[in-house]
C-alpha atoms as a PDB file:
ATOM      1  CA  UNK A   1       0.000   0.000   0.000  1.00  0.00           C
ATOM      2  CA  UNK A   2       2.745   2.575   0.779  1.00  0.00           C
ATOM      3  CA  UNK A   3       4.587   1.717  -2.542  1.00  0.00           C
ATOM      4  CA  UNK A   4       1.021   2.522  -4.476  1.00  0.00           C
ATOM      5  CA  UNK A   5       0.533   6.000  -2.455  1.00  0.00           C
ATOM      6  CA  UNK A   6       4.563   6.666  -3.297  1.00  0.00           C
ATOM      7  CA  UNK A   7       3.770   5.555  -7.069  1.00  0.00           C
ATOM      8  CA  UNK A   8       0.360   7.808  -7.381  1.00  0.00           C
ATOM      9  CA  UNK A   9       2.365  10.641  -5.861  1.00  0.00           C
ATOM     10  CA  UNK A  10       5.148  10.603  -8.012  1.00  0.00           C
ATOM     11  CA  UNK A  11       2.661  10.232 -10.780  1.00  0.00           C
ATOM     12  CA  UNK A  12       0.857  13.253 -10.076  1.00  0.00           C
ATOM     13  CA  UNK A  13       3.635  15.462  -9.865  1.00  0.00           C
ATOM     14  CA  UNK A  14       4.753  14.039 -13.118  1.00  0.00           C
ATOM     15  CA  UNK A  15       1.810  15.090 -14.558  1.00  0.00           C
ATOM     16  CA  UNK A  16       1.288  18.620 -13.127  1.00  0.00           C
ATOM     17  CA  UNK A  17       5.168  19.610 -14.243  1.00  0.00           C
ATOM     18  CA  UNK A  18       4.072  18.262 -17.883  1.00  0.00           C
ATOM     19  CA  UNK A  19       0.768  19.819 -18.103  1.00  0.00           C
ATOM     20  CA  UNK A  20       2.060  23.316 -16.754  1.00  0.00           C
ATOM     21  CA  UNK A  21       5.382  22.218 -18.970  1.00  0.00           C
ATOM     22  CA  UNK A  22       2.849  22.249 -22.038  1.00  0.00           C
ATOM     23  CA  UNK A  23       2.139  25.406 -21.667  1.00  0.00           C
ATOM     24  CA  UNK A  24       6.226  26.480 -22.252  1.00  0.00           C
ATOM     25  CA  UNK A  25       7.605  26.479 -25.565  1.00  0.00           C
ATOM     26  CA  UNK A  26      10.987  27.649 -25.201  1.00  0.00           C
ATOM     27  CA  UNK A  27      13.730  26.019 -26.845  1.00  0.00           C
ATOM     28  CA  UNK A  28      16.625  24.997 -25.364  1.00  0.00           C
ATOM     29  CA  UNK A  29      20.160  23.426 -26.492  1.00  0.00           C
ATOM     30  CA  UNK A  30      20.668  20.239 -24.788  1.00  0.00           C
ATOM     31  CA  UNK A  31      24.493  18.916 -25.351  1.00  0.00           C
ATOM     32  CA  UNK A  32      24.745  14.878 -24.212  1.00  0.00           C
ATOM     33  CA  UNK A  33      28.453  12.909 -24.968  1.00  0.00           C
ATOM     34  CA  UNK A  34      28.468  12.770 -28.573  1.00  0.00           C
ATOM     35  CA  UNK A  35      25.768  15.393 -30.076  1.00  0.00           C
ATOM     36  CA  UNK A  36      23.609  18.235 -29.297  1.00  0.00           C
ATOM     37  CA  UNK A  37      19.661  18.174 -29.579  1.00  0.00           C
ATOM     38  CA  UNK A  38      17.107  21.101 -29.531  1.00  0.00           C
ATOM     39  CA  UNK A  39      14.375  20.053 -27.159  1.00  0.00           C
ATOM     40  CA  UNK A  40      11.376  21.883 -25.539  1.00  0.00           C
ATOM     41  CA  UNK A  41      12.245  22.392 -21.762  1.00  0.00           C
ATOM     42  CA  UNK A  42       9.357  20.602 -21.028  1.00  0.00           C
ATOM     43  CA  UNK A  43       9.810  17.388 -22.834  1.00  0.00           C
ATOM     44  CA  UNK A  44      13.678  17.544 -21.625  1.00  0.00           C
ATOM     45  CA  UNK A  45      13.045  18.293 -17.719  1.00  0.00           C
ATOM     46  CA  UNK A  46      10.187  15.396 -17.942  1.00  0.00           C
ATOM     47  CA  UNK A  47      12.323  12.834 -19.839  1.00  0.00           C
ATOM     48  CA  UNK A  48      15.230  13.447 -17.357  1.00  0.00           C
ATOM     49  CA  UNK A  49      12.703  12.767 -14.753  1.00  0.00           C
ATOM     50  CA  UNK A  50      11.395   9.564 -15.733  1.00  0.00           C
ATOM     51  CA  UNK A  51      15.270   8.478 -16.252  1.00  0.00           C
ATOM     52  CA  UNK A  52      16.039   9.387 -12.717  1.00  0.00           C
ATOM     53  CA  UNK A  53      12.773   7.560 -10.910  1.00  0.00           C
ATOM     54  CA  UNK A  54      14.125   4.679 -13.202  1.00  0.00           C
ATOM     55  CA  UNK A  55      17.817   4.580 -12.321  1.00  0.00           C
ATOM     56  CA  UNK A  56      16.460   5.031  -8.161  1.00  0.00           C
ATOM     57  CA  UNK A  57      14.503   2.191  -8.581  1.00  0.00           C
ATOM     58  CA  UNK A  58      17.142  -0.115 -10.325  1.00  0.00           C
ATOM     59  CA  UNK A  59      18.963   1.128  -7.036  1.00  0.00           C
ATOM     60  CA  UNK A  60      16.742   0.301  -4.758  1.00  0.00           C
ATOM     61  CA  UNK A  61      15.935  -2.987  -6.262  1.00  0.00           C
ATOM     62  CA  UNK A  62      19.950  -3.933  -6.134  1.00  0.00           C
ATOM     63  CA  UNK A  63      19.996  -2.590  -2.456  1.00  0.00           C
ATOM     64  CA  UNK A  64      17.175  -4.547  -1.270  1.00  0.00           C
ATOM     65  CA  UNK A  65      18.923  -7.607  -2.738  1.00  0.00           C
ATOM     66  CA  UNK A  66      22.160  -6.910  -1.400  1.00  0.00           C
ATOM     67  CA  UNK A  67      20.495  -6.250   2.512  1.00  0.00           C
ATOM     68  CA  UNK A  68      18.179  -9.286   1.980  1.00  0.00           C
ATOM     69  CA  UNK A  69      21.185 -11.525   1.316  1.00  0.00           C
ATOM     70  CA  UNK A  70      22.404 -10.659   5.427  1.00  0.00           C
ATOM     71  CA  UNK A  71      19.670 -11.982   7.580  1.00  0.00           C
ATOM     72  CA  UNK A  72      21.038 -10.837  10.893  1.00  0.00           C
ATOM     73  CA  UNK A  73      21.331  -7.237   9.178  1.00  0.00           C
ATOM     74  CA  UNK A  74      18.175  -5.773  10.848  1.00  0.00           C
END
């Protein structure tokens, strides 16, 4: 149940920041290792979003493994 009130929270905020994100069209130069890319700020700031909630949870999922592996650990 917590996980599904964490989930539904992150959702909404993900969808407030792109619907008031929609609403700015400014351009902006976005430089990555090899290239450059012109992206709305919107679509850039909610794409770097949803690449950080997934690189926490690939985290958490290899620190839950690691703590589950000691028994004694809590």
């Amino acid at each position: 149940m917590k996980y599904l009130l964490i989930f539904l929270l992150v959702l909404a905020i993900f969808v407030i920041s792109v619907t008031l994100g929609a609403q700015n069209d400014q351009q902006v130069t976005f430089n990555y290792l090899l290239a450059q890319g012109e992206y709305r700020i919107s679509t850039l700031l909610a794409v770097l979003f949803c690449c950080g909630v997934c690189y926490r949870l690939a985290d958490l999922r290899s620190v839950l493994a690691a703590s589950s592996s000691f028994p004694g650990a809590r």
